[in-house]
PDB file of N, CA and C in Angstrom:
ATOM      1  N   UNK A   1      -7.849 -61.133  44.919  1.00  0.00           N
ATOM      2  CA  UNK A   1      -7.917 -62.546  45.213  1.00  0.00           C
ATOM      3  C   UNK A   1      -6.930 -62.920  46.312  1.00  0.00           C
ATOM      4  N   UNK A   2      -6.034 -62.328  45.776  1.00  0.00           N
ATOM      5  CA  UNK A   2      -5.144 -62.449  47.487  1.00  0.00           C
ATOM      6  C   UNK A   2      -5.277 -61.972  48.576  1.00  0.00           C
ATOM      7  N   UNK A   3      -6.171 -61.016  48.909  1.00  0.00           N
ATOM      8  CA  UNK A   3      -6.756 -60.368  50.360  1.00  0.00           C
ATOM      9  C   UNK A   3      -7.422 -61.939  50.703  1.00  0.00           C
ATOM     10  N   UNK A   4      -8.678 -62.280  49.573  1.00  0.00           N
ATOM     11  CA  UNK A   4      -9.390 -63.500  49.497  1.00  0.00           C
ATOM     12  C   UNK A   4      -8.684 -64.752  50.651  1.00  0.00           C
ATOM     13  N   UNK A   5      -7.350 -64.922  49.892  1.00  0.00           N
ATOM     14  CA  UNK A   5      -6.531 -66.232  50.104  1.00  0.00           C
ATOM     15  C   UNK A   5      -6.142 -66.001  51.107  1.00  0.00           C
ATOM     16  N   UNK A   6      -5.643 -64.908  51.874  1.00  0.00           N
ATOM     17  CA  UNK A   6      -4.699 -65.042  52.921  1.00  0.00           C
ATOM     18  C   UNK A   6      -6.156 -64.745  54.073  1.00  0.00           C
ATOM     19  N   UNK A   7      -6.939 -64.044  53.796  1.00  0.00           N
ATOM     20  CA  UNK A   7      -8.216 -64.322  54.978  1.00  0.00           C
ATOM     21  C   UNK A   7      -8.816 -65.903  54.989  1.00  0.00           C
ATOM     22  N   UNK A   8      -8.706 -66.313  54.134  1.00  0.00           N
ATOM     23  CA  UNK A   8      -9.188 -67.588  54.351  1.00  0.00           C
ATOM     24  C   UNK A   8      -8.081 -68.893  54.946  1.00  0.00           C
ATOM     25  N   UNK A   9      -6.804 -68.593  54.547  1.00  0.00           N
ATOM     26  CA  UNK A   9      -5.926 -68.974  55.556  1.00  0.00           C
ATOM     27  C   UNK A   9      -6.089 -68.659  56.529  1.00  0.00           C
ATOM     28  N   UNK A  10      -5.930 -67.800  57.155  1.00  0.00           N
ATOM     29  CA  UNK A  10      -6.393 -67.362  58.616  1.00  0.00           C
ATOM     30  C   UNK A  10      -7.059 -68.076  59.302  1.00  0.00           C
ATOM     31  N   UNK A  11      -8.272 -68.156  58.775  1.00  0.00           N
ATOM     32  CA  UNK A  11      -9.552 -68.616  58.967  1.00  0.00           C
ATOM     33  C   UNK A  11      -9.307 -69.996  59.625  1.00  0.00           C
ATOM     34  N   UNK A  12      -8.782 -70.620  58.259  1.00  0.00           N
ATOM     35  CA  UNK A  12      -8.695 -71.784  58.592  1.00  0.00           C
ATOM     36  C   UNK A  12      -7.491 -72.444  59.635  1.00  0.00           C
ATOM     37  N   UNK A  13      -6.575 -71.537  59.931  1.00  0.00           N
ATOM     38  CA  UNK A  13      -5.894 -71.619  61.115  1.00  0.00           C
ATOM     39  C   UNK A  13      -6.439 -71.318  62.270  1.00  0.00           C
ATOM     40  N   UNK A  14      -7.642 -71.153  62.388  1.00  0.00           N
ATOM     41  CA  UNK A  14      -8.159 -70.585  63.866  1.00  0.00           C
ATOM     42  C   UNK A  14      -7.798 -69.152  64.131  1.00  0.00           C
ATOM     43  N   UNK A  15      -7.527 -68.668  63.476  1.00  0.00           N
ATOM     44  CA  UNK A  15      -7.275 -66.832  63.947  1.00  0.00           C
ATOM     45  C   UNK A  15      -8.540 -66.155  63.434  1.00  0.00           C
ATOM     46  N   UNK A  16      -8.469 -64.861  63.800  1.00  0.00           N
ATOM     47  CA  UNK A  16      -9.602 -63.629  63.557  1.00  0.00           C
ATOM     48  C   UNK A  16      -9.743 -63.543  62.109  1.00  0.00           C
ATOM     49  N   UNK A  17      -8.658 -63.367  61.547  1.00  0.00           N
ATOM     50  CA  UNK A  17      -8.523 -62.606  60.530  1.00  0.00           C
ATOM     51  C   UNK A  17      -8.389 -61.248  60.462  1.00  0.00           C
ATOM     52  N   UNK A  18      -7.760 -60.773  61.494  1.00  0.00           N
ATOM     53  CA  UNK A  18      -8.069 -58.743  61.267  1.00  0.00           C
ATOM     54  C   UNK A  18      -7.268 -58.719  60.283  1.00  0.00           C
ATOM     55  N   UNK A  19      -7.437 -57.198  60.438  1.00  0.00           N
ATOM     56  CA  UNK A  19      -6.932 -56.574  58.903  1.00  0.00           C
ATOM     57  C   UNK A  19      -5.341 -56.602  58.730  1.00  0.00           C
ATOM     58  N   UNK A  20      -4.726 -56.711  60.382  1.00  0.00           N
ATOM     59  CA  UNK A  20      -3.291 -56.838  60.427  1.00  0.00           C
ATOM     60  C   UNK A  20      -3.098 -58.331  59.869  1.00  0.00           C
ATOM     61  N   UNK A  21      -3.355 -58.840  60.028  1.00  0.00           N
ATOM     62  CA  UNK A  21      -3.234 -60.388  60.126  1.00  0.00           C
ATOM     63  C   UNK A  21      -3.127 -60.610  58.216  1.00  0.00           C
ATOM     64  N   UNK A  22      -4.214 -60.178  57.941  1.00  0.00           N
ATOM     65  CA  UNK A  22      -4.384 -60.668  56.268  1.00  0.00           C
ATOM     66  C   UNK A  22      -3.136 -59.800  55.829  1.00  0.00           C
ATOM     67  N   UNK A  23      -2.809 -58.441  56.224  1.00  0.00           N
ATOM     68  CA  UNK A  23      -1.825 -57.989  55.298  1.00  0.00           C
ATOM     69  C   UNK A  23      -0.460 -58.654  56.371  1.00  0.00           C
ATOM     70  N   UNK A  24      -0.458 -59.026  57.023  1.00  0.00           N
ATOM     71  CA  UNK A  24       1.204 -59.941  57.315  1.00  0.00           C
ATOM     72  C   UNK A  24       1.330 -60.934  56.604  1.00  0.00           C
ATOM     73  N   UNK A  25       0.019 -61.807  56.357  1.00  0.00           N
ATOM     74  CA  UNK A  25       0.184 -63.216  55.741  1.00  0.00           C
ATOM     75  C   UNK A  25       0.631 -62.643  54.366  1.00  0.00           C
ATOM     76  N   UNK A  26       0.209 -61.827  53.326  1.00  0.00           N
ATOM     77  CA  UNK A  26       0.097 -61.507  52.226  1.00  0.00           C
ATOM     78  C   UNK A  26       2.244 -61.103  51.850  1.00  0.00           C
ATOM     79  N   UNK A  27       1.983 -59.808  53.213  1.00  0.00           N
ATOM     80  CA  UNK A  27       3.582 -59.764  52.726  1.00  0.00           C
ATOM     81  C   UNK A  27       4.724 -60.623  53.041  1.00  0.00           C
ATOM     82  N   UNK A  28       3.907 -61.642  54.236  1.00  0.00           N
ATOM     83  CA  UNK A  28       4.968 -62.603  54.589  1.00  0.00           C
ATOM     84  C   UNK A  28       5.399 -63.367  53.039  1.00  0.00           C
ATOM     85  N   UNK A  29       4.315 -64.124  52.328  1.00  0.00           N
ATOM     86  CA  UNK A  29       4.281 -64.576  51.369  1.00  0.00           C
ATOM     87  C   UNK A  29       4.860 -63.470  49.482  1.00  0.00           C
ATOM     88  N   UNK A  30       5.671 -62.493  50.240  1.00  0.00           N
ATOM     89  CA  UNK A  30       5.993 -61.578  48.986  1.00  0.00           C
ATOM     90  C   UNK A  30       5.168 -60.524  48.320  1.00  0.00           C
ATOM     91  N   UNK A  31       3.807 -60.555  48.930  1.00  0.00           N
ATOM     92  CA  UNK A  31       3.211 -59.653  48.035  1.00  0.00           C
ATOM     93  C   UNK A  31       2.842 -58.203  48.819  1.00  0.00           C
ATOM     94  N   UNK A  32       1.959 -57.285  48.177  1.00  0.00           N
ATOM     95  CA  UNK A  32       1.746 -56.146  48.619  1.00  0.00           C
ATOM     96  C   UNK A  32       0.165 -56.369  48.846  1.00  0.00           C
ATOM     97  N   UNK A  33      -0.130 -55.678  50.271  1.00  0.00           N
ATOM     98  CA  UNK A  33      -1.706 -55.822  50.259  1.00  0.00           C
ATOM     99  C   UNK A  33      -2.228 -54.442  50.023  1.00  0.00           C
ATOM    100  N   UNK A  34      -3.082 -54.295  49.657  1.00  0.00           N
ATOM    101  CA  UNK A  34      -3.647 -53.370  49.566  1.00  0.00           C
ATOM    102  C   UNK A  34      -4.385 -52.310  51.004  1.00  0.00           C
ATOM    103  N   UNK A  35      -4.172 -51.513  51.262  1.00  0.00           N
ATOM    104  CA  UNK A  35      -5.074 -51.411  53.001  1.00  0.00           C
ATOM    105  C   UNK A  35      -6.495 -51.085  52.861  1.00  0.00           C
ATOM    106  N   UNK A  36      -6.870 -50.245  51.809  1.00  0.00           N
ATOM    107  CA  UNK A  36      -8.203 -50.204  51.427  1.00  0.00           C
ATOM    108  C   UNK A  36      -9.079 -51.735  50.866  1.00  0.00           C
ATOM    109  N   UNK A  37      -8.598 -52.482  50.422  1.00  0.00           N
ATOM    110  CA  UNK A  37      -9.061 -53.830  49.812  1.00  0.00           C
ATOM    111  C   UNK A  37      -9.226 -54.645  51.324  1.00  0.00           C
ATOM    112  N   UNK A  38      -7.830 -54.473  51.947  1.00  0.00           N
ATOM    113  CA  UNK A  38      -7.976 -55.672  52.996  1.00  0.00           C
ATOM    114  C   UNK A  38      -9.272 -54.828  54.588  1.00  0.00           C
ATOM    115  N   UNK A  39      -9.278 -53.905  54.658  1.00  0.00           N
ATOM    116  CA  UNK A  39     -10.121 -53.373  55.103  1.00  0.00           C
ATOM    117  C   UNK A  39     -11.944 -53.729  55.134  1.00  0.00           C
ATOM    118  N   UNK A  40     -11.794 -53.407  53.784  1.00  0.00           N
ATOM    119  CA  UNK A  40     -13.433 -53.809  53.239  1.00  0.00           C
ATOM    120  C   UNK A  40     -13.835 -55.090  53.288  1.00  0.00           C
ATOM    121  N   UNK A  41     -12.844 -55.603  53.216  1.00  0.00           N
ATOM    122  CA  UNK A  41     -12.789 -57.441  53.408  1.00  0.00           C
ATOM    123  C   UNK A  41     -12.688 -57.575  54.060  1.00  0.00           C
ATOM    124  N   UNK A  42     -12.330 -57.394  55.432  1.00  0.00           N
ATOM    125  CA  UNK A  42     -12.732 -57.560  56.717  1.00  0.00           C
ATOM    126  C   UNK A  42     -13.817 -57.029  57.411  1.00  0.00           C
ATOM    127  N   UNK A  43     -14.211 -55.660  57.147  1.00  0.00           N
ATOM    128  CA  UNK A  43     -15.514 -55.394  57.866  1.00  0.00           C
ATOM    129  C   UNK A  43     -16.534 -56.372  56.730  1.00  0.00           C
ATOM    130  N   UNK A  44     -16.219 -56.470  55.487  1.00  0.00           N
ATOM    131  CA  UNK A  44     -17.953 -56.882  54.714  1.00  0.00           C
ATOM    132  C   UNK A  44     -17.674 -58.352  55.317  1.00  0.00           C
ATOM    133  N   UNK A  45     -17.036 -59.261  56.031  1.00  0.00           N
ATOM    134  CA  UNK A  45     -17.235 -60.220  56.663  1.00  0.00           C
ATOM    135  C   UNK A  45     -16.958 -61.051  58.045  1.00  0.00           C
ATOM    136  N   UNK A  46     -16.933 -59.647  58.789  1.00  0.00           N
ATOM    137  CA  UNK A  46     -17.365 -59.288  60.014  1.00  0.00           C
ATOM    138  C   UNK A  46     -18.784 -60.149  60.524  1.00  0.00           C
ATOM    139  N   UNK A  47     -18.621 -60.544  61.499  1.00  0.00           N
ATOM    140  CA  UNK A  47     -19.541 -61.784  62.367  1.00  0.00           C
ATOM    141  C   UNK A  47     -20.168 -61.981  61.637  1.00  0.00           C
ATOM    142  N   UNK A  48     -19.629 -62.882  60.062  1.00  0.00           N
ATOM    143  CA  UNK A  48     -20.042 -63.765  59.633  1.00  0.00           C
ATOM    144  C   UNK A  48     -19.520 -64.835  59.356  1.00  0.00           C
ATOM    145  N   UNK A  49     -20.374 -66.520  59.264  1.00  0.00           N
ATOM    146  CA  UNK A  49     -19.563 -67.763  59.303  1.00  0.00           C
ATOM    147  C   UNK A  49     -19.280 -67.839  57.989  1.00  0.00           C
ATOM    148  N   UNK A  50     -17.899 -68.433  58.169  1.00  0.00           N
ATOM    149  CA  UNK A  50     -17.195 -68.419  56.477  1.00  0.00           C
ATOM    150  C   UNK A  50     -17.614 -69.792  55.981  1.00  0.00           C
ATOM    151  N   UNK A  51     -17.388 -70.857  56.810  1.00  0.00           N
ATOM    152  CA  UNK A  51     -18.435 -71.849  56.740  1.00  0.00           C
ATOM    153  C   UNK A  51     -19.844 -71.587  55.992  1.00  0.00           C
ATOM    154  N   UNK A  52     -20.874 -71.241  56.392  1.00  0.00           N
ATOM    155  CA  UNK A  52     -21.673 -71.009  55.745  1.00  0.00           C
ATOM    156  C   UNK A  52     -21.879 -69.976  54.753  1.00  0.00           C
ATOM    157  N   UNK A  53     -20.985 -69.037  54.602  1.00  0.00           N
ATOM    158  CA  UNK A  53     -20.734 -68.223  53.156  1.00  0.00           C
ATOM    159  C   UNK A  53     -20.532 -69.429  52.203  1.00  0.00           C
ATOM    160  N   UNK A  54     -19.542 -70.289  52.174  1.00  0.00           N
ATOM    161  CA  UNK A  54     -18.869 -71.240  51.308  1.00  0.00           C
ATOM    162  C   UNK A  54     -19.598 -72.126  51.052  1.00  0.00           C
ATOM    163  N   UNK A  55     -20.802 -72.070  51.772  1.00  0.00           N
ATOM    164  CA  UNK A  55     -22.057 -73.299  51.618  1.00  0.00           C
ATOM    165  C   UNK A  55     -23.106 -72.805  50.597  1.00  0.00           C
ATOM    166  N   UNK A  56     -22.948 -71.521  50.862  1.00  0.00           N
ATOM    167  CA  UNK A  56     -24.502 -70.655  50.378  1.00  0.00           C
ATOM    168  C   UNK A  56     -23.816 -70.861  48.958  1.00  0.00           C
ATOM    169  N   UNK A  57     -22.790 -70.364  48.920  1.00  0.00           N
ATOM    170  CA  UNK A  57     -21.859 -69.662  47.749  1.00  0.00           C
ATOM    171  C   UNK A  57     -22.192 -71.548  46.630  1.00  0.00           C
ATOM    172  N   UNK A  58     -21.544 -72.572  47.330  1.00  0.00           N
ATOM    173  CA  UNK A  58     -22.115 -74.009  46.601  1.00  0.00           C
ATOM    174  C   UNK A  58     -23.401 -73.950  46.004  1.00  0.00           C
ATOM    175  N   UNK A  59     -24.445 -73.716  46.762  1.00  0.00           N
ATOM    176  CA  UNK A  59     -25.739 -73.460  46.521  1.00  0.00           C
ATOM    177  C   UNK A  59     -26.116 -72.788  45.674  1.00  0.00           C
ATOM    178  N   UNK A  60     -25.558 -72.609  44.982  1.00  0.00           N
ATOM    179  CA  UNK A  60     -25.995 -71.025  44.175  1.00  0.00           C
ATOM    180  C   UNK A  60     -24.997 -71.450  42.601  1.00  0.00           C
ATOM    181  N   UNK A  61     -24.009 -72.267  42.834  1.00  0.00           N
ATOM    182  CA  UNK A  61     -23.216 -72.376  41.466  1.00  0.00           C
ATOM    183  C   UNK A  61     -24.065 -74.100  41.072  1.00  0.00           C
ATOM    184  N   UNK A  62     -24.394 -74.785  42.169  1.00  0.00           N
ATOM    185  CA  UNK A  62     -24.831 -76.218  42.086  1.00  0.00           C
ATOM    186  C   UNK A  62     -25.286 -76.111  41.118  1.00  0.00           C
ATOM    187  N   UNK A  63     -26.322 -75.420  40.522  1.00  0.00           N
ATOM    188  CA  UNK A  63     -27.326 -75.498  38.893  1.00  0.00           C
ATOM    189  C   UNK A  63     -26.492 -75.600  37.298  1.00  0.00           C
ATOM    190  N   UNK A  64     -24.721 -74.555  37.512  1.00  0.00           N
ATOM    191  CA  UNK A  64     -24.733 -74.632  36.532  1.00  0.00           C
ATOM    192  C   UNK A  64     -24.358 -75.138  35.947  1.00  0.00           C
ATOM    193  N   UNK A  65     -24.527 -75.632  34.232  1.00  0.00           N
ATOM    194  CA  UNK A  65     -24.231 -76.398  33.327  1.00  0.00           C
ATOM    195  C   UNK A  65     -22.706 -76.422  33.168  1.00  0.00           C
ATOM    196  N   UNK A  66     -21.934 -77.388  33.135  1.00  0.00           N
ATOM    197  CA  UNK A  66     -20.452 -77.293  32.421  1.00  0.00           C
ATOM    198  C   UNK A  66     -20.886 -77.887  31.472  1.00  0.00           C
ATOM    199  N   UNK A  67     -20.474 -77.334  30.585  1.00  0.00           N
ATOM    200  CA  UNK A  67     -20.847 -77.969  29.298  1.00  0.00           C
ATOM    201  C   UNK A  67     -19.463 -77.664  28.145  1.00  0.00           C
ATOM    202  N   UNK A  68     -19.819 -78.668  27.349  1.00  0.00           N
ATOM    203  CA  UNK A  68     -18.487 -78.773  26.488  1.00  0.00           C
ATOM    204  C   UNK A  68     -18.286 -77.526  25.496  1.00  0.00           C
ATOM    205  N   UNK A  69     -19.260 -77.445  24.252  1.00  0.00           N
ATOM    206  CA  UNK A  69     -19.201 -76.577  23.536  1.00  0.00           C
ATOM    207  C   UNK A  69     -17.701 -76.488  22.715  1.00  0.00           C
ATOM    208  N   UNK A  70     -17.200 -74.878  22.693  1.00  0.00           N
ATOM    209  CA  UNK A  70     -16.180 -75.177  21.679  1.00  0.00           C
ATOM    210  C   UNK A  70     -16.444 -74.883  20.328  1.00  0.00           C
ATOM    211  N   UNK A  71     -15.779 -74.739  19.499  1.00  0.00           N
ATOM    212  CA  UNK A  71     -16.605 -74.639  18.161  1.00  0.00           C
ATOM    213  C   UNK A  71     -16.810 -72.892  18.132  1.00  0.00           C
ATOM    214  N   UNK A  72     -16.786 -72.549  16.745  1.00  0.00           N
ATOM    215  CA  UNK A  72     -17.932 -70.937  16.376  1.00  0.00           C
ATOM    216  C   UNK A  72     -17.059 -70.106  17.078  1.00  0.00           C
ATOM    217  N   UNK A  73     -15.732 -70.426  17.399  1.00  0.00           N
ATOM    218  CA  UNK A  73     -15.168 -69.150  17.805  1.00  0.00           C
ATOM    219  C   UNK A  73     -14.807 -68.695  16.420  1.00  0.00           C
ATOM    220  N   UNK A  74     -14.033 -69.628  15.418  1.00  0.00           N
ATOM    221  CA  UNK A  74     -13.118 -68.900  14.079  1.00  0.00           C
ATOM    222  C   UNK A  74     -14.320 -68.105  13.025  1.00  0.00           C
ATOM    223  N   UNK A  75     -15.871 -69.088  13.689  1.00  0.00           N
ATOM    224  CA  UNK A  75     -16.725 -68.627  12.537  1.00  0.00           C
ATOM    225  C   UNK A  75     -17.321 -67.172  12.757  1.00  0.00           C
ATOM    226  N   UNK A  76     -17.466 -67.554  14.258  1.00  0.00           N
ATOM    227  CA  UNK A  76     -17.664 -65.431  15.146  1.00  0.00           C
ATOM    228  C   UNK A  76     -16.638 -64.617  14.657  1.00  0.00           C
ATOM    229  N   UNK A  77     -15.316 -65.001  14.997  1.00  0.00           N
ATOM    230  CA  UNK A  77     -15.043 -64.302  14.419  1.00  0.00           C
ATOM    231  C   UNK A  77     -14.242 -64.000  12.608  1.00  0.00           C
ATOM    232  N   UNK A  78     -14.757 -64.451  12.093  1.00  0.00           N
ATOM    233  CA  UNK A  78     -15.039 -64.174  10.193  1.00  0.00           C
ATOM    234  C   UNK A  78     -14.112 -65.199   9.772  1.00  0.00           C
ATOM    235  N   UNK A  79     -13.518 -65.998  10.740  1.00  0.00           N
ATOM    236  CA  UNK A  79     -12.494 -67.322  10.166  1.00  0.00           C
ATOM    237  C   UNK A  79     -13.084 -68.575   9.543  1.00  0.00           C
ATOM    238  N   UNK A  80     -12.608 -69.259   8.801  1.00  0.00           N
ATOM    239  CA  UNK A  80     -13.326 -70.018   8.407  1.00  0.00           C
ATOM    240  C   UNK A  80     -12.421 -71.193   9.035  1.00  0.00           C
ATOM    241  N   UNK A  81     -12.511 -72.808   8.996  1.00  0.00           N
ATOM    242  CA  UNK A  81     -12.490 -73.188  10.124  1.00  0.00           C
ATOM    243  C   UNK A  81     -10.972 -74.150   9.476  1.00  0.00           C
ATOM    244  N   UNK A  82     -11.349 -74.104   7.518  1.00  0.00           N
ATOM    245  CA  UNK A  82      -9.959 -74.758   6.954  1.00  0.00           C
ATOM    246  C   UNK A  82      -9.137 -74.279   6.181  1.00  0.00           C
ATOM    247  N   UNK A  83      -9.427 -72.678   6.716  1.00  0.00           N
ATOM    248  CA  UNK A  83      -8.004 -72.067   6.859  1.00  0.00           C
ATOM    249  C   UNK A  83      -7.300 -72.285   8.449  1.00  0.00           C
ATOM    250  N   UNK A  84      -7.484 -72.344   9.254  1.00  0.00           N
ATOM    251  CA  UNK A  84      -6.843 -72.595  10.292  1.00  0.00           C
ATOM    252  C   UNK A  84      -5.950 -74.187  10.227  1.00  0.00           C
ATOM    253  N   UNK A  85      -4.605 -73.654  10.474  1.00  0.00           N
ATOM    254  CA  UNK A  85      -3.333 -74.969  10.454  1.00  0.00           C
ATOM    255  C   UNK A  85      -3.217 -75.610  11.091  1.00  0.00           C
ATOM    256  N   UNK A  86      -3.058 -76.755  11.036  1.00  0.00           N
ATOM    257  CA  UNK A  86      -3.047 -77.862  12.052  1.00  0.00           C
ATOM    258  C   UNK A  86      -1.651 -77.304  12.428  1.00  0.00           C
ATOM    259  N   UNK A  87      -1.404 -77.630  14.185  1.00  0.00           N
ATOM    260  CA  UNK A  87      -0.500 -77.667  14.493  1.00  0.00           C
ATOM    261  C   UNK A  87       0.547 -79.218  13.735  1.00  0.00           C
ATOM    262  N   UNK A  88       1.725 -78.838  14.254  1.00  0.00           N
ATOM    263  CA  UNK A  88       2.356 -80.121  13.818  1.00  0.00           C
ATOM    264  C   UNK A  88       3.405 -80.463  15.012  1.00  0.00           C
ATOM    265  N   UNK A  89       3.446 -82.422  14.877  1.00  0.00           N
ATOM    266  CA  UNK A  89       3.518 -82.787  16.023  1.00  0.00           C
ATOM    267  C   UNK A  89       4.826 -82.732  16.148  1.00  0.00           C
ATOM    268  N   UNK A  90       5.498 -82.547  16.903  1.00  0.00           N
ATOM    269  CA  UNK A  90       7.646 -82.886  16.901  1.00  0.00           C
ATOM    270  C   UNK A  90       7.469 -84.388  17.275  1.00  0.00           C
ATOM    271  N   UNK A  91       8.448 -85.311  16.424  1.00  0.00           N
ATOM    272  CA  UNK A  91       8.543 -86.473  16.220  1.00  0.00           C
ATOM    273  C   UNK A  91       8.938 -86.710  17.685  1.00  0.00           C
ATOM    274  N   UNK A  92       8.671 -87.934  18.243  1.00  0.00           N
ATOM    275  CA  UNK A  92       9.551 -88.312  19.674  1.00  0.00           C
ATOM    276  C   UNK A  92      10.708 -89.156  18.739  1.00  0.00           C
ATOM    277  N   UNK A  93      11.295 -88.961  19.600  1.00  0.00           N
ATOM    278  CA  UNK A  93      12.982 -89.289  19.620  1.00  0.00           C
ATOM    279  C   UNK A  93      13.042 -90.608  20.644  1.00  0.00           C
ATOM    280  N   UNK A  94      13.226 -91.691  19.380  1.00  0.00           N
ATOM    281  CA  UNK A  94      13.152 -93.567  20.219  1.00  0.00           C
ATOM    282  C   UNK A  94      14.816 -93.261  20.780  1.00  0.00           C
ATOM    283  N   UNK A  95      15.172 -94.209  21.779  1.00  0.00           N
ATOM    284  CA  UNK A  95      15.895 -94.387  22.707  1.00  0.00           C
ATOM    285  C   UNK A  95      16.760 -95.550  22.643  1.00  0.00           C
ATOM    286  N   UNK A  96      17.513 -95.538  22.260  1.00  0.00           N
ATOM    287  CA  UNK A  96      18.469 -96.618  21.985  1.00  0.00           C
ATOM    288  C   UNK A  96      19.010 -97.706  23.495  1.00  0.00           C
ATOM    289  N   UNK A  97      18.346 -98.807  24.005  1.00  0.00           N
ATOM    290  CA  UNK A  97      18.886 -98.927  25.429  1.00  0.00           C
ATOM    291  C   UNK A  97      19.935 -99.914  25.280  1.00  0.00           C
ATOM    292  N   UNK A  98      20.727 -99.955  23.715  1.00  0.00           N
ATOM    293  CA  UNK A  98      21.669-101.173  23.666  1.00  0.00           C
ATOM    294  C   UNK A  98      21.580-102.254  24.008  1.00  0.00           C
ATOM    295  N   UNK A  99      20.440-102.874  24.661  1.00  0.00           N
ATOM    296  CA  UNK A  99      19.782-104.030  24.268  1.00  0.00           C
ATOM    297  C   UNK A  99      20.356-104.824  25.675  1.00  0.00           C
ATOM    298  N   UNK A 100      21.639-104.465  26.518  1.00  0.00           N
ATOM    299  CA  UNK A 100      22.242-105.028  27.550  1.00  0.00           C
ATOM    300  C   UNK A 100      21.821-104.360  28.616  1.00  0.00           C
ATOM    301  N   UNK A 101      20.961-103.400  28.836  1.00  0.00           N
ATOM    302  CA  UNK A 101      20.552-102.783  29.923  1.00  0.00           C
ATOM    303  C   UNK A 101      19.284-103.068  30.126  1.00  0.00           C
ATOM    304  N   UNK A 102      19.239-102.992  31.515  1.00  0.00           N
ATOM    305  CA  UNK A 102      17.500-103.166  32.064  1.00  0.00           C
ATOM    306  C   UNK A 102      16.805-101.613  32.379  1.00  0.00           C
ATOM    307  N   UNK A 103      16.056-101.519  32.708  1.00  0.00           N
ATOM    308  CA  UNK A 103      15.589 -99.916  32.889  1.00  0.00           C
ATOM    309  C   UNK A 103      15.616 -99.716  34.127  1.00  0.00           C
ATOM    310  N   UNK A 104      16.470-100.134  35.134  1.00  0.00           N
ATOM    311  CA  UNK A 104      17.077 -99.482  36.331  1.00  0.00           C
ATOM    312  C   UNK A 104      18.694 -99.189  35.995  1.00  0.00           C
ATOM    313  N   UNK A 105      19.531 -99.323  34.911  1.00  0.00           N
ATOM    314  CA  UNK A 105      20.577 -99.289  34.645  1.00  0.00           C
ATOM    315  C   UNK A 105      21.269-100.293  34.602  1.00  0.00           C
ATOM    316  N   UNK A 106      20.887-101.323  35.210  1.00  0.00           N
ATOM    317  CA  UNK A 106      21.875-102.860  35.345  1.00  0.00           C
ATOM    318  C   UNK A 106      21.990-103.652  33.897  1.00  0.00           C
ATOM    319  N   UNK A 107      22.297-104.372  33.955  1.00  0.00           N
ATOM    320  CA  UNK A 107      22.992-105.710  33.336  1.00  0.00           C
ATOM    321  C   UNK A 107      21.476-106.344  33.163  1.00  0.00           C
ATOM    322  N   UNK A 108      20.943-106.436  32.005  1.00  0.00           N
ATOM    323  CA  UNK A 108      19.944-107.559  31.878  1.00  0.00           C
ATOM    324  C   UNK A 108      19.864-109.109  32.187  1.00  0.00           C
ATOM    325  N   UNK A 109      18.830-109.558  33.408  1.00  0.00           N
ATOM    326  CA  UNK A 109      18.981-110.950  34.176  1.00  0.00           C
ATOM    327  C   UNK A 109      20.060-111.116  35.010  1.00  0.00           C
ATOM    328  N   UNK A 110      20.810-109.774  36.142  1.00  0.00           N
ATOM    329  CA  UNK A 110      21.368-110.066  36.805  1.00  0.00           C
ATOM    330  C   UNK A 110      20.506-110.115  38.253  1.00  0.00           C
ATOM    331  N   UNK A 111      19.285-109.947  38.503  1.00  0.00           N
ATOM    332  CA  UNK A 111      18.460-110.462  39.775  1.00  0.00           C
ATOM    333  C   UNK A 111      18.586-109.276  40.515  1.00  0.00           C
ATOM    334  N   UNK A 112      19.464-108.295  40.414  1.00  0.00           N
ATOM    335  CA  UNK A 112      19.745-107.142  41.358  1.00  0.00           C
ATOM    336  C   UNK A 112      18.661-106.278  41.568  1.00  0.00           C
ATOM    337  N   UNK A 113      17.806-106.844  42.336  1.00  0.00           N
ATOM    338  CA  UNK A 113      16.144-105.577  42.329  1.00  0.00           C
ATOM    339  C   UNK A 113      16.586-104.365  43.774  1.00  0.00           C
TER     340      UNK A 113
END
């Protein structure tokens, strides 16, 4: 995914993207590139528009459902659903503002905005 990220930086800076380029951005940013990964990722998108990869690529996820769901994991797997514990909440802790302060720190009704 990071060959991914740093070619598409590129990209979007107006550069080539060669293969030098993706592995400088990668180690500029701390990491290690791979030379076989960043390689293949550059020839498999070789004089092609990334623009229209990223369009096609829309086109193709546009159909699918997000959907909520949830549920039938504890029952898949052999849990039943009230044995599982409610978490429990940690009380918030009220705030004492001594009653003479405003909530910028001042003196209550001294006009000081």
């Amino acid at each position: 995914m990071k060959h991914i990220a740093a070619y598409m930086l590129l990209k979007l800076g107006g550069k080539s993207a060669t293969a030098d380029e993706v592995t400088a951005v990668i180690t500029a940013a701390g990491g290690e590139a791979d030379a076989d990964a960043v390689a293949k990722l550059v020839a498999d998108l070789e004089g092609k528009n990334v623009d229209e990869l990223l369009a096609s690529g829309m086109d193709l996820i546009k159909d699918i459902k997000m959907g909520g769901g949830g549920g039938g994991g504890a029952a898949a797997a052999g849990g039943d659903a009230a044995e599982e514990k409610e978490e429990e909440k940690p009380e918030e802790e009220e705030m004492d503002m001594g009653g003479a302060m405003d909530m910028f720190g001042g003196e209550e009704g001294t006009g000081d905005y």
